[in-house]
N, C-alpha and C. Protein backbone atom coordinates (compact mmCIF):
# COMPACT_ATOMS: atom_id res chain seq x y z
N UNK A 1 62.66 152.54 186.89
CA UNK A 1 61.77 152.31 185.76
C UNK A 1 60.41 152.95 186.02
N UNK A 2 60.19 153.81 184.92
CA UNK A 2 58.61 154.02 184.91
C UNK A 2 57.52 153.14 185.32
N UNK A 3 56.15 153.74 185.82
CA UNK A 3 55.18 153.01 186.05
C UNK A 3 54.13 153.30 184.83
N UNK A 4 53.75 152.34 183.81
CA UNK A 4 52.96 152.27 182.91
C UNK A 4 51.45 152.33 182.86
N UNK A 5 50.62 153.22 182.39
CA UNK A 5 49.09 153.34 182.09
C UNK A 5 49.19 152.11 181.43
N UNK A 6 48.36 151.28 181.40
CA UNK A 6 47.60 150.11 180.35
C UNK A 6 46.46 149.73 180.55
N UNK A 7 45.87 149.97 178.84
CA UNK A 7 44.54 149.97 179.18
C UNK A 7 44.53 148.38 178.14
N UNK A 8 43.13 147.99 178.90
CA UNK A 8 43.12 146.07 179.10
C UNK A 8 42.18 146.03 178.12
N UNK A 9 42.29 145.28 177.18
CA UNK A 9 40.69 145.21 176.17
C UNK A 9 40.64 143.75 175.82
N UNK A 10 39.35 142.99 176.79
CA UNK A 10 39.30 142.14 176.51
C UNK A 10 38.10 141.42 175.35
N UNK A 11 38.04 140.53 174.57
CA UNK A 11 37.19 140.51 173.65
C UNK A 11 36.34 139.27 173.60
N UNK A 12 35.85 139.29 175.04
CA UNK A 12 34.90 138.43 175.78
C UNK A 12 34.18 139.20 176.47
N UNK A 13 32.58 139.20 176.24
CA UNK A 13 31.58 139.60 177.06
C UNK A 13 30.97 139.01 178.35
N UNK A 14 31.64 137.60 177.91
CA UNK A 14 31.06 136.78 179.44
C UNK A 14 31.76 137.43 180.73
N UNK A 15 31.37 137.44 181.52
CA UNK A 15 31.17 137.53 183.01
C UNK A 15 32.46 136.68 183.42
N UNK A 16 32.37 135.31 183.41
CA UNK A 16 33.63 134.61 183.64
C UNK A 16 34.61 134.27 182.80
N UNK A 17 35.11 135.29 182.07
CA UNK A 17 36.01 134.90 180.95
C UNK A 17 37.05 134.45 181.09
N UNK A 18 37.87 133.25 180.73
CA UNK A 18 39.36 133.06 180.79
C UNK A 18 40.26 134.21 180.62
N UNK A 19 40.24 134.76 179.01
CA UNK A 19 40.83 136.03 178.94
C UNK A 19 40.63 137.06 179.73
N UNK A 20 39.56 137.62 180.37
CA UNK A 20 39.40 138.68 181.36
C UNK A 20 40.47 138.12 182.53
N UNK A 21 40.43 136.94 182.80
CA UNK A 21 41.18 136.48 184.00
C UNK A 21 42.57 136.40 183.60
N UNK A 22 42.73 136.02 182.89
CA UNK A 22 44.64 136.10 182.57
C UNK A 22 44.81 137.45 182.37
N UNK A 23 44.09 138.81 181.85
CA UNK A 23 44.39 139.86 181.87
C UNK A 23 44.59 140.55 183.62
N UNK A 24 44.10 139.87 184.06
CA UNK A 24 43.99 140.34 185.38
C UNK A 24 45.47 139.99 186.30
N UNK A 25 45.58 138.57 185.65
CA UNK A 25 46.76 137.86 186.34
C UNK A 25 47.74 138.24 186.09
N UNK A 26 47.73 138.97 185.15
CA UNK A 26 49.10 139.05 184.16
C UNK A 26 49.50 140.67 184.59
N UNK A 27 48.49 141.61 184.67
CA UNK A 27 48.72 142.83 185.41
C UNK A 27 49.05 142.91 186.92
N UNK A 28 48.35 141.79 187.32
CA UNK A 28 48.47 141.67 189.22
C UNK A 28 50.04 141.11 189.11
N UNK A 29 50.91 140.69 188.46
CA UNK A 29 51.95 140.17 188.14
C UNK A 29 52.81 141.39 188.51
N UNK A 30 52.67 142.12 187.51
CA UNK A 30 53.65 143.30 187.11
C UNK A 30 52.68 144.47 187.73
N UNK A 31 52.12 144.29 189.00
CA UNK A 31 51.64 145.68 189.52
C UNK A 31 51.93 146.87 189.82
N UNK A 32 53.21 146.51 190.42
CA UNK A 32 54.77 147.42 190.82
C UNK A 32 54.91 148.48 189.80
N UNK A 33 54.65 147.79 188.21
CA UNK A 33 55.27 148.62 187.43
C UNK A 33 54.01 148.72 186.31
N UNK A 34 53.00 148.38 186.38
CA UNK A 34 52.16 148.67 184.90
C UNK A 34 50.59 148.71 185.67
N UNK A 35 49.84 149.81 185.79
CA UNK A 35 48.65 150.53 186.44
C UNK A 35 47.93 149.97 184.79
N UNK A 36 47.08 148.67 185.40
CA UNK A 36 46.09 148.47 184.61
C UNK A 36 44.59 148.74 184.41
N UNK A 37 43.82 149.03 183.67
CA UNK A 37 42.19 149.42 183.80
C UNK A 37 42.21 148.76 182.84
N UNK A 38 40.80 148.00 183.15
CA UNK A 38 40.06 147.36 181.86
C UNK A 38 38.96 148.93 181.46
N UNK A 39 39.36 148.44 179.76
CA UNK A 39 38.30 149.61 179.16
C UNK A 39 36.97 148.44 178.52
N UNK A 40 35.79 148.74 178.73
CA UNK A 40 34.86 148.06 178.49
C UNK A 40 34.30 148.62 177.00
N UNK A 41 34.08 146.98 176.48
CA UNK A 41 33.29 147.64 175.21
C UNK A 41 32.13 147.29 174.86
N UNK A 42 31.92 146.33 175.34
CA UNK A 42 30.31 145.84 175.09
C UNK A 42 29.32 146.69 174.78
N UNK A 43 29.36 148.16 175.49
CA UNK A 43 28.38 149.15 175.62
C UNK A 43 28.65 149.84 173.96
N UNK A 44 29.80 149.50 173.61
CA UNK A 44 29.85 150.16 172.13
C UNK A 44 28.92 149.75 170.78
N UNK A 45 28.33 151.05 170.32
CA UNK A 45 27.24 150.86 168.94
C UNK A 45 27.62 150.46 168.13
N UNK A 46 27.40 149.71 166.85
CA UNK A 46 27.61 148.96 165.80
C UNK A 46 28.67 150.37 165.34
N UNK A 47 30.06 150.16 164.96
CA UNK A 47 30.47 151.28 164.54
C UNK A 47 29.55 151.43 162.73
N UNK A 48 29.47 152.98 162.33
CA UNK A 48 28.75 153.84 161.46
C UNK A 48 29.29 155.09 161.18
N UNK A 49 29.83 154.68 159.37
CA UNK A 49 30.26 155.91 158.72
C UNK A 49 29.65 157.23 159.31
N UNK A 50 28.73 157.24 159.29
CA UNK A 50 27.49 158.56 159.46
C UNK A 50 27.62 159.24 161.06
N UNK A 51 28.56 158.73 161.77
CA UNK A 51 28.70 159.02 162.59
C UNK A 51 30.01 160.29 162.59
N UNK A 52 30.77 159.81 161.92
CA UNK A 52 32.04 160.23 161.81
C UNK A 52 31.70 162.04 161.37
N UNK A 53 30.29 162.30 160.58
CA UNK A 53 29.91 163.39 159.91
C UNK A 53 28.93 164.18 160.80
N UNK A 54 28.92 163.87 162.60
CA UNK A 54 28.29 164.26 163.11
C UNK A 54 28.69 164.74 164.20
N UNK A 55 28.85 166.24 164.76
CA UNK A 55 29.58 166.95 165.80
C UNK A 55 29.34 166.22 167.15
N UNK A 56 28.12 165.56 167.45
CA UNK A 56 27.57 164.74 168.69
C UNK A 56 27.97 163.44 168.72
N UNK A 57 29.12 162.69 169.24
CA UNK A 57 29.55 161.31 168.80
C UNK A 57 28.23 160.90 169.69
N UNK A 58 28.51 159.40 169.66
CA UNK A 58 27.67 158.87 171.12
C UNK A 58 28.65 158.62 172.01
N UNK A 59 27.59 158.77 173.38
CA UNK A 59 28.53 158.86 174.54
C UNK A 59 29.78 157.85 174.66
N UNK A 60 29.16 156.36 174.47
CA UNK A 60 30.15 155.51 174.62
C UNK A 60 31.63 155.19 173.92
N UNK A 61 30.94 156.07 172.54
CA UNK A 61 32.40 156.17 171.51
C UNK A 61 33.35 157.23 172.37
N UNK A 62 32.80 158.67 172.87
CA UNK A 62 33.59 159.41 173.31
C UNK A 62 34.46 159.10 174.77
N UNK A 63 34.21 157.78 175.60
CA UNK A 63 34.19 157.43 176.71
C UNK A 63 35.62 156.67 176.57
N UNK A 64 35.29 156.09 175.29
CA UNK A 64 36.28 154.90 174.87
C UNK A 64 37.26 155.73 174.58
N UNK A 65 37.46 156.06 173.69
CA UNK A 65 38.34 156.85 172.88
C UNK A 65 39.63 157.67 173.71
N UNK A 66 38.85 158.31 174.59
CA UNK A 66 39.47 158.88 175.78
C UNK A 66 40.01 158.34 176.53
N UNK A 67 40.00 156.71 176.90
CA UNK A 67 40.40 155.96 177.72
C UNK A 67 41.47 155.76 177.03
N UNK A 68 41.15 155.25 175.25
CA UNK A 68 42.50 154.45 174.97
C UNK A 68 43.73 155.63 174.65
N UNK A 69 43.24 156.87 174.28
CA UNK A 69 44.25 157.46 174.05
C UNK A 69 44.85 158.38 175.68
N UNK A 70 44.11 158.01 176.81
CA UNK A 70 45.25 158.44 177.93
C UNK A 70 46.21 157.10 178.64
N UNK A 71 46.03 155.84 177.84
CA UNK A 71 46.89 154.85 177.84
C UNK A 71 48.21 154.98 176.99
N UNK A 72 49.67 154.78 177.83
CA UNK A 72 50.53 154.32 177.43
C UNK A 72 50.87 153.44 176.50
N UNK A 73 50.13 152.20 176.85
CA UNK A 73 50.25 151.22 176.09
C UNK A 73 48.72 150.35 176.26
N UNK A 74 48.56 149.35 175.37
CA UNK A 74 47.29 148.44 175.06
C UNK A 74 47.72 146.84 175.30
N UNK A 75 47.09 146.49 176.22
CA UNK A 75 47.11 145.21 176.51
C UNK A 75 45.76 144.10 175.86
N UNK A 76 45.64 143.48 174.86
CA UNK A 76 44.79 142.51 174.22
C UNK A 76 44.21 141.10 174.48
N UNK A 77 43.29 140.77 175.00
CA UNK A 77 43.37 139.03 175.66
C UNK A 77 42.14 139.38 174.91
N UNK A 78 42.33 137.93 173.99
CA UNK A 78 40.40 137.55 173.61
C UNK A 78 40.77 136.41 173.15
N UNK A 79 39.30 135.70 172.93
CA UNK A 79 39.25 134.27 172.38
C UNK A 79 39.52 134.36 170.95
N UNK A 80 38.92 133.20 170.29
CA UNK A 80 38.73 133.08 168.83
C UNK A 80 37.64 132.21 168.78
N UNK A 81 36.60 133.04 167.89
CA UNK A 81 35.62 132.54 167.36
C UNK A 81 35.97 132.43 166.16
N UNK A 82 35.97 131.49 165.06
CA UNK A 82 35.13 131.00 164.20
C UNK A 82 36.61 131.23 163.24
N UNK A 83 37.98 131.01 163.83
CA UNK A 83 39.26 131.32 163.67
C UNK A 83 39.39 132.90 163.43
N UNK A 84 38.52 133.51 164.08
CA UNK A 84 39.09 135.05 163.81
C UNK A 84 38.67 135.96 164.49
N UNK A 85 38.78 136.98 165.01
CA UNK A 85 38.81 138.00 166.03
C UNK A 85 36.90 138.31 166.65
N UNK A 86 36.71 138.15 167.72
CA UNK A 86 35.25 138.51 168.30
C UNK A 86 35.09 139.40 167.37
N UNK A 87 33.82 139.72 167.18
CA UNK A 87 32.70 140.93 166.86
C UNK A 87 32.97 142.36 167.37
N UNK A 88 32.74 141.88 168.60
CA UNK A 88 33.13 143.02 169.78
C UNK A 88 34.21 143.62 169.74
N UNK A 89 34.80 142.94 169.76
CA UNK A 89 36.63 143.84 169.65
C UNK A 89 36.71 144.09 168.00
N UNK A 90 36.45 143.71 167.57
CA UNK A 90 36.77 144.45 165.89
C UNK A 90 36.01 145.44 165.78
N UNK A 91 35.03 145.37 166.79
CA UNK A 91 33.96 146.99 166.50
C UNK A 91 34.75 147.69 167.11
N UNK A 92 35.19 147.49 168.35
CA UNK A 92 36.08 148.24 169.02
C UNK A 92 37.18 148.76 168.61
N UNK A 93 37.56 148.03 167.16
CA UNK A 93 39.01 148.41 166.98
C UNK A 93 38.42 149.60 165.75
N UNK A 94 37.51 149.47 164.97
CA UNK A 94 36.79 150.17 164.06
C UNK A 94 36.38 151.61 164.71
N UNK A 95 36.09 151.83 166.11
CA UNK A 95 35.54 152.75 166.63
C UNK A 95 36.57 153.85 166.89
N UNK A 96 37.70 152.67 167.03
CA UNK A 96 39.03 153.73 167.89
C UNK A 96 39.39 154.06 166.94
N UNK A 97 39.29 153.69 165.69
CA UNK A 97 40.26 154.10 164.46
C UNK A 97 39.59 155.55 163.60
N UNK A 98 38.74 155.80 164.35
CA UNK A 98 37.90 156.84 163.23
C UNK A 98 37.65 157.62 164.22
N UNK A 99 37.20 159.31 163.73
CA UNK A 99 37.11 159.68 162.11
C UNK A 99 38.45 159.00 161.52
N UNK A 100 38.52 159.23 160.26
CA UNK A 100 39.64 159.56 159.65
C UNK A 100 40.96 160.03 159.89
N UNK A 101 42.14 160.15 160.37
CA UNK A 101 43.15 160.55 160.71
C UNK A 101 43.18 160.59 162.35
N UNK A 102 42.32 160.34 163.12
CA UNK A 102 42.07 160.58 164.58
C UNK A 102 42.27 159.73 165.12
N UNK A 103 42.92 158.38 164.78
CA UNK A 103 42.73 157.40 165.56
C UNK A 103 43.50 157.03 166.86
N UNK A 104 42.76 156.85 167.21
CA UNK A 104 43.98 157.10 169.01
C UNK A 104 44.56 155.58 169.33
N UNK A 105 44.73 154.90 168.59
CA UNK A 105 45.59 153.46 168.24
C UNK A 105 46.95 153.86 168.23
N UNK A 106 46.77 154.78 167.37
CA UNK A 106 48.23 155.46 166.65
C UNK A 106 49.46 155.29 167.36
N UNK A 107 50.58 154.74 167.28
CA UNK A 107 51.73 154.45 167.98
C UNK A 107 51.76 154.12 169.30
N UNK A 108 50.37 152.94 169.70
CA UNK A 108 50.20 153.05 170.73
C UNK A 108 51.17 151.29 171.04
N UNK A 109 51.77 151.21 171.97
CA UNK A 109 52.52 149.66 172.14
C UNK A 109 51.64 148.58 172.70
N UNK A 110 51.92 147.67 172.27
CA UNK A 110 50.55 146.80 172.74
C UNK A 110 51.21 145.39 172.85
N UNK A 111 50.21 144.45 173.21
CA UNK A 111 50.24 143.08 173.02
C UNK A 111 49.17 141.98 173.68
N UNK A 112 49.29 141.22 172.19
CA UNK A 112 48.27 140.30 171.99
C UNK A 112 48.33 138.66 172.61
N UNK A 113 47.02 138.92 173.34
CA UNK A 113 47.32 137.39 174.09
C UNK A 113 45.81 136.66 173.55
N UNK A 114 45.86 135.52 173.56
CA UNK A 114 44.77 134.81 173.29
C UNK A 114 44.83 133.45 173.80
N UNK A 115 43.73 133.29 174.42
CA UNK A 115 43.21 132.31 175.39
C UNK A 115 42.34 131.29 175.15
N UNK A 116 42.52 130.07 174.80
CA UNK A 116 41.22 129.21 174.78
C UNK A 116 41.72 127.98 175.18
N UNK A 117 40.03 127.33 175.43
CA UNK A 117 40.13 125.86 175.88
C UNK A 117 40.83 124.57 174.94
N UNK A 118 40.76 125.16 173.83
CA UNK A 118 41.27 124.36 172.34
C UNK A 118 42.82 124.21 172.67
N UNK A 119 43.28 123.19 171.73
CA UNK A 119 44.60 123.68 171.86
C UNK A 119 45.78 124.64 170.94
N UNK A 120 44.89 125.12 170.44
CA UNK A 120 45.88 126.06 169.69
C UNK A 120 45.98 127.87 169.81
N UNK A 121 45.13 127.35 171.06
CA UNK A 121 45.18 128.29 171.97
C UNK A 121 44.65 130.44 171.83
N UNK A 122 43.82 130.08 170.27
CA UNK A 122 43.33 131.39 169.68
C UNK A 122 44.45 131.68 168.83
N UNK A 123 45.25 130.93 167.84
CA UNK A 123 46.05 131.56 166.89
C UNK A 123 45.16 132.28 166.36
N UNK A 124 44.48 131.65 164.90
CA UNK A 124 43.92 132.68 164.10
C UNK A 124 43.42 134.19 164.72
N UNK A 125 43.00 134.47 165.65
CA UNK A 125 42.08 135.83 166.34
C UNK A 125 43.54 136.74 166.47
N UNK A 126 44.36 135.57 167.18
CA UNK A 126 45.85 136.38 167.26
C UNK A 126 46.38 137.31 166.39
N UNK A 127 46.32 136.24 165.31
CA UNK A 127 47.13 136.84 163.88
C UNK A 127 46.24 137.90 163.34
N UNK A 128 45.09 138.04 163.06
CA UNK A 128 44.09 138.32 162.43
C UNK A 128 44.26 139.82 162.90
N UNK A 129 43.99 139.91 164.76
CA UNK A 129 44.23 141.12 165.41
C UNK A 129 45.94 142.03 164.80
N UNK A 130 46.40 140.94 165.38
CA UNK A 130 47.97 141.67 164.18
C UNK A 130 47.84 142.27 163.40
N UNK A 131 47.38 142.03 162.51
CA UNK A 131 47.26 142.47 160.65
C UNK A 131 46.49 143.86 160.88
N UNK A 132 45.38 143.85 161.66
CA UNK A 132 44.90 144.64 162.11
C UNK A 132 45.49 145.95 162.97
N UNK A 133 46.43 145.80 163.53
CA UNK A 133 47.49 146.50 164.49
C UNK A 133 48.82 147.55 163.40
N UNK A 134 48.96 146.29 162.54
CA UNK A 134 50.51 146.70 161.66
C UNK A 134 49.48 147.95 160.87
N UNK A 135 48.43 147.62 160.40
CA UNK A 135 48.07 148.72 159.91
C UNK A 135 47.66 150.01 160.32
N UNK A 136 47.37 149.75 162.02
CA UNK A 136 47.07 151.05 162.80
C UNK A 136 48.03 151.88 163.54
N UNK A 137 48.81 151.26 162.57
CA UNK A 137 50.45 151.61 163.16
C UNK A 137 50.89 151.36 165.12
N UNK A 138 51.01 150.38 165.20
CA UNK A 138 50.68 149.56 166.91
C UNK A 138 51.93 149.13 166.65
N UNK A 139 53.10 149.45 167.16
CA UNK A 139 53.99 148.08 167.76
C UNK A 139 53.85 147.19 168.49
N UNK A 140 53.72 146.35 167.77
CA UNK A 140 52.78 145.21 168.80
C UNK A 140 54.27 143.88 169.42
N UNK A 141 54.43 143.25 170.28
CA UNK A 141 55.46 142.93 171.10
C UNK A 141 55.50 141.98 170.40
N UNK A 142 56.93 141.23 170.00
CA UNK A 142 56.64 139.83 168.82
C UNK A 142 57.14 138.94 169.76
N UNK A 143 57.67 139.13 170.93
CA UNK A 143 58.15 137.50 171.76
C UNK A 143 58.09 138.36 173.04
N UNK A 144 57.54 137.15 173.54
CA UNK A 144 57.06 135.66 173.71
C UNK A 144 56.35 135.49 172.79
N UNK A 145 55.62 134.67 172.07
CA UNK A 145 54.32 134.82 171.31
C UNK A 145 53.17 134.50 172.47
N UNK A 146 51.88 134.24 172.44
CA UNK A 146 51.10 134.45 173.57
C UNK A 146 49.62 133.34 172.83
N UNK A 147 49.99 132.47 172.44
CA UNK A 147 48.48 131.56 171.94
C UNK A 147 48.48 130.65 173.70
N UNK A 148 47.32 130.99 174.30
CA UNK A 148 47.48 129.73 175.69
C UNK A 148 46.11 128.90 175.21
N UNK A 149 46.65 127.76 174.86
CA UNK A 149 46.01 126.76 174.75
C UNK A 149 45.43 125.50 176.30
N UNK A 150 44.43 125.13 175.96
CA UNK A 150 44.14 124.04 177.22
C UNK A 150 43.61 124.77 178.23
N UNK A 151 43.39 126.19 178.48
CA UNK A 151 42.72 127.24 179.53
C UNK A 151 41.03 126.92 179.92
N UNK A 152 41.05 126.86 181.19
CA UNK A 152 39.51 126.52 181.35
C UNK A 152 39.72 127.45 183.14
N UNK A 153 38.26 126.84 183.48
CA UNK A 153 38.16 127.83 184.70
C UNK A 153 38.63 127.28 185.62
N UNK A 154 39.11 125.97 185.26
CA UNK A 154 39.60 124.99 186.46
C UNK A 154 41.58 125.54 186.31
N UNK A 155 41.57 126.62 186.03
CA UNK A 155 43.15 127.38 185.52
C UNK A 155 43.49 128.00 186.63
N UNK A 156 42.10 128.61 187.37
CA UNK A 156 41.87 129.67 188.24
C UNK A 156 41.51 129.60 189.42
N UNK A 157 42.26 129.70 190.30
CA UNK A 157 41.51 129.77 192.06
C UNK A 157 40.10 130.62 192.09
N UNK A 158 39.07 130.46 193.32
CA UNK A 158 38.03 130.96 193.71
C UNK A 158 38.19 132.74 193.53
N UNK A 159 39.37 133.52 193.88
CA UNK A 159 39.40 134.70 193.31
C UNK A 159 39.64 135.27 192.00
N UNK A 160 39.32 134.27 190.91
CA UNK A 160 39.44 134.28 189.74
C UNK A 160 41.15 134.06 189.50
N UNK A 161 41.99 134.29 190.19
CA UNK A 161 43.63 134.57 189.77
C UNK A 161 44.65 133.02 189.56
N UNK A 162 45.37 132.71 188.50
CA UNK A 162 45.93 131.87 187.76
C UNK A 162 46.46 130.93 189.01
N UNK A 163 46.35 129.79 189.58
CA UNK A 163 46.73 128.91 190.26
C UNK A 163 48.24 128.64 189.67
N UNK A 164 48.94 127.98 190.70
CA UNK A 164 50.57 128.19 190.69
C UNK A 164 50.63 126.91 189.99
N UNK A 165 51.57 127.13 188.80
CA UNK A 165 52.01 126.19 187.69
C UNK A 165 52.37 126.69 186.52
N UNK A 166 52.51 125.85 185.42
CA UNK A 166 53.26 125.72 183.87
C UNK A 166 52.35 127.35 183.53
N UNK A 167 51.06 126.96 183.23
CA UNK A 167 50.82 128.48 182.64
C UNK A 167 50.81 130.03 183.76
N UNK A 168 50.89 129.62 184.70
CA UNK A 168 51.52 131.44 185.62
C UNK A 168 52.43 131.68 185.36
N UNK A 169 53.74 130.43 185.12
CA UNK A 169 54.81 130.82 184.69
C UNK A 169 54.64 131.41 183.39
N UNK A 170 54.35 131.22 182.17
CA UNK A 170 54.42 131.66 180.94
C UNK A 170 53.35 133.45 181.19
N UNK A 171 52.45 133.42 181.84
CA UNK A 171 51.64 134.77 182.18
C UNK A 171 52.79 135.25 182.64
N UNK A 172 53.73 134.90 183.82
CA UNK A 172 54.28 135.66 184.74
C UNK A 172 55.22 136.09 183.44
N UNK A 173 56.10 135.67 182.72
CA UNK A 173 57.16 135.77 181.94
C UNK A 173 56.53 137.10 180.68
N UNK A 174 55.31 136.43 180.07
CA UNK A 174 54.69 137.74 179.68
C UNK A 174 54.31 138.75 179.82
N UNK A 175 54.16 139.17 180.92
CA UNK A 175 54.13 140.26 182.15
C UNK A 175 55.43 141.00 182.25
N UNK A 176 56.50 140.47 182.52
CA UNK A 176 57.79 141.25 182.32
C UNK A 176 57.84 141.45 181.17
N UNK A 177 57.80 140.88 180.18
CA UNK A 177 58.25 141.48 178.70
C UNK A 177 57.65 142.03 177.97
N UNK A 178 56.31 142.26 178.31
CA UNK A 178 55.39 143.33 178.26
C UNK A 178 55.77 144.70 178.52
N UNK A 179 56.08 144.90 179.90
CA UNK A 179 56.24 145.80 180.75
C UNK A 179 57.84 146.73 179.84
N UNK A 180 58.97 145.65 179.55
CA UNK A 180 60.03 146.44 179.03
C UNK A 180 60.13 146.56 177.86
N UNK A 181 58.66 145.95 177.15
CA UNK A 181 58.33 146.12 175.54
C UNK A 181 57.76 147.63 175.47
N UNK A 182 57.20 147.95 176.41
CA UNK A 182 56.79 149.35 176.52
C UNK A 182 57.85 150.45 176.90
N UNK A 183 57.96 149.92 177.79
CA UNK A 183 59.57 151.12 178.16
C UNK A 183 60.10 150.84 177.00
N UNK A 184 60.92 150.12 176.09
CA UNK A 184 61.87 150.23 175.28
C UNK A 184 61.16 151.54 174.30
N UNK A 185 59.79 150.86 173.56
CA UNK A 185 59.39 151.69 172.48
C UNK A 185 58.97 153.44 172.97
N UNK A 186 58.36 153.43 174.14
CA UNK A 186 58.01 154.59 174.56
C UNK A 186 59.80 155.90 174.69
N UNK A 187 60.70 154.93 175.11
CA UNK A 187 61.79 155.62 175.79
C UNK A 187 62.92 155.74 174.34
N UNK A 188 62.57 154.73 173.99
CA UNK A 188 62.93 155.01 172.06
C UNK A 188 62.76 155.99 171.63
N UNK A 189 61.13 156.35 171.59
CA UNK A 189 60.48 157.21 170.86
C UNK A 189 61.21 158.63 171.27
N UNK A 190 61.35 158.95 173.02
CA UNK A 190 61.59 159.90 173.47
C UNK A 190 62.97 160.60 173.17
N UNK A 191 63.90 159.54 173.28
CA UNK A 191 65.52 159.79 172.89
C UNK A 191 65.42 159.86 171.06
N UNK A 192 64.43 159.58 170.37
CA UNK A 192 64.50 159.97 168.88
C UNK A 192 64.10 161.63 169.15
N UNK A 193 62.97 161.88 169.41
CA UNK A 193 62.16 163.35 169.97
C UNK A 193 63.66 164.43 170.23
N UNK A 194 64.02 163.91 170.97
CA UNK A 194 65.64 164.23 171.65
C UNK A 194 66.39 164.69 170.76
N UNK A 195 66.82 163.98 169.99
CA UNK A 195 67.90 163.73 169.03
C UNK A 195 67.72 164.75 167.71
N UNK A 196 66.36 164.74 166.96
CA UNK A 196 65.76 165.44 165.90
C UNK A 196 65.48 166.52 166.56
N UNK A 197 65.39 167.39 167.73
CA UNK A 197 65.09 168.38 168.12
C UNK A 197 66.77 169.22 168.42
N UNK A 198 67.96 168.62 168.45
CA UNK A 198 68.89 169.16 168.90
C UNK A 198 69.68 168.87 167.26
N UNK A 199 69.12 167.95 166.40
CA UNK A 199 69.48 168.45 164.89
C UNK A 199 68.87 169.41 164.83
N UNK A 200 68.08 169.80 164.58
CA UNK A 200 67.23 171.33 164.17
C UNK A 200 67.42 172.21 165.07
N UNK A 201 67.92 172.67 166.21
CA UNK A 201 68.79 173.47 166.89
C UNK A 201 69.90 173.82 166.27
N UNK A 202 70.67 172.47 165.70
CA UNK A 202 72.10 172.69 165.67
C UNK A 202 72.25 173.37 163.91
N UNK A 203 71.38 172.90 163.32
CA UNK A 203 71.59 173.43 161.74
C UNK A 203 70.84 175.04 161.39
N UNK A 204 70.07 175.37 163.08
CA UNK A 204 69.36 176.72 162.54
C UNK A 204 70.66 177.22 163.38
N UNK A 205 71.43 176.97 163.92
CA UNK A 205 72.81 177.63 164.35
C UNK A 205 73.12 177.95 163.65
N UNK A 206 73.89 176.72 162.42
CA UNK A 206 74.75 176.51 161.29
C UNK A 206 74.42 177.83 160.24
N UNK A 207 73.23 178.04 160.29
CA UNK A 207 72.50 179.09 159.02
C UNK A 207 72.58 180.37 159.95
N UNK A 208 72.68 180.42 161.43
CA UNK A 208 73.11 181.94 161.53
C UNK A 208 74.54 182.35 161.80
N UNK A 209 74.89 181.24 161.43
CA UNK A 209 76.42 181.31 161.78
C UNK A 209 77.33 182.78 160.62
């Protein structure tokens, strides 16, 4: 099995984030097989039409952009504020999506985890991010589903990483099916590539036949 690029976008600015930490746990899981980097966004500008009409992006848009599109796949952990997706990461998702036709989202495989102390564990931000995804054309992974409810810092040993119990198991389990949610769609994609390239071989035969 392939070893997977994934780039980590978490949609917490704090320093000690739950979600930063289950993103961590959940890659240290599946290390063997999925090479994770967190891409940072905080540093990103209010996204702006007027930008899109200007040969000089800003640095941080061009920094990003580049990150997410030399990723395989997109890994998602954020909270929920106010039942719906951070600030931060919706700018982020606004930034990657533009100009116009450029968006380096584009068939990228992903999946959405959401973390909070509540117990319903960041549905709404979940879903919300979804809706957001189906339209950026993202196959986004539909099981396990991923709301972790009841998460606090008392989740986590002194090296920030998920203490042994009920939720490592469910990280650990999401971690594998992550990992062959990507191989499937990526190795899909490739054997379609395959397939439509040796039709159009075989019918420009047919016509010089």
């Amino acid at each position: 099995m392939a070893n997977y690029k994934i780039a980590i976008i978490v949609g917490s600015l704090r320093k000690d984030s739950i979600n930063r930490k289950i993103a961590r746990s959940m890659c240290a899981i599946r290390g063997d097989k999925l090479e994770c980097g967190m891409v940072e966004i905080g540093d990103l500008p209010l996204y702006n039409q007027d930008y899109d009409l200007q040969r000089a992006q800003p640095e941080a848009y061009v920094r990003f952009r580049e990150q997410i599109a030399a990723a395989d796949g997109i890994l998602f952990c954020t909270p929920e504020y106010n039942r719906g997706v951070p600030g931060v990461l919706k700018n982020a998702i606004d930034v990657g999506s533009r100009p116009y036709g450029r968006s380096v989202w584009d068939r990228k495989p992903a999946a959405i985890i959401s973390a909070s102390p509540g117990a319903i564990g960041g549905f709404g931000a979940n879903h919300q991010l979804r809706q957001a995804c189906v339209f950026l054309n993202m196959p986004v992974m539909q099981q396990p589903e991923a709301y972790l409810g009841h998460v606090s810092d008392d989740s986590f040993d002194n090296d920030g990483c998920l203490k042994d119990g009920p939720l490592k198991d469910v990280v650990g389990k999401l971690a594998h099916a992550f990992h062959d949610w990507v191989e499937m769609i990526l190795r899909a994609r490739e054997l379609l590539e395959h397939d439509a390239a040796r039709t159009e071989r075989a019918a420009k035969k047919m016509q010089t036949a």
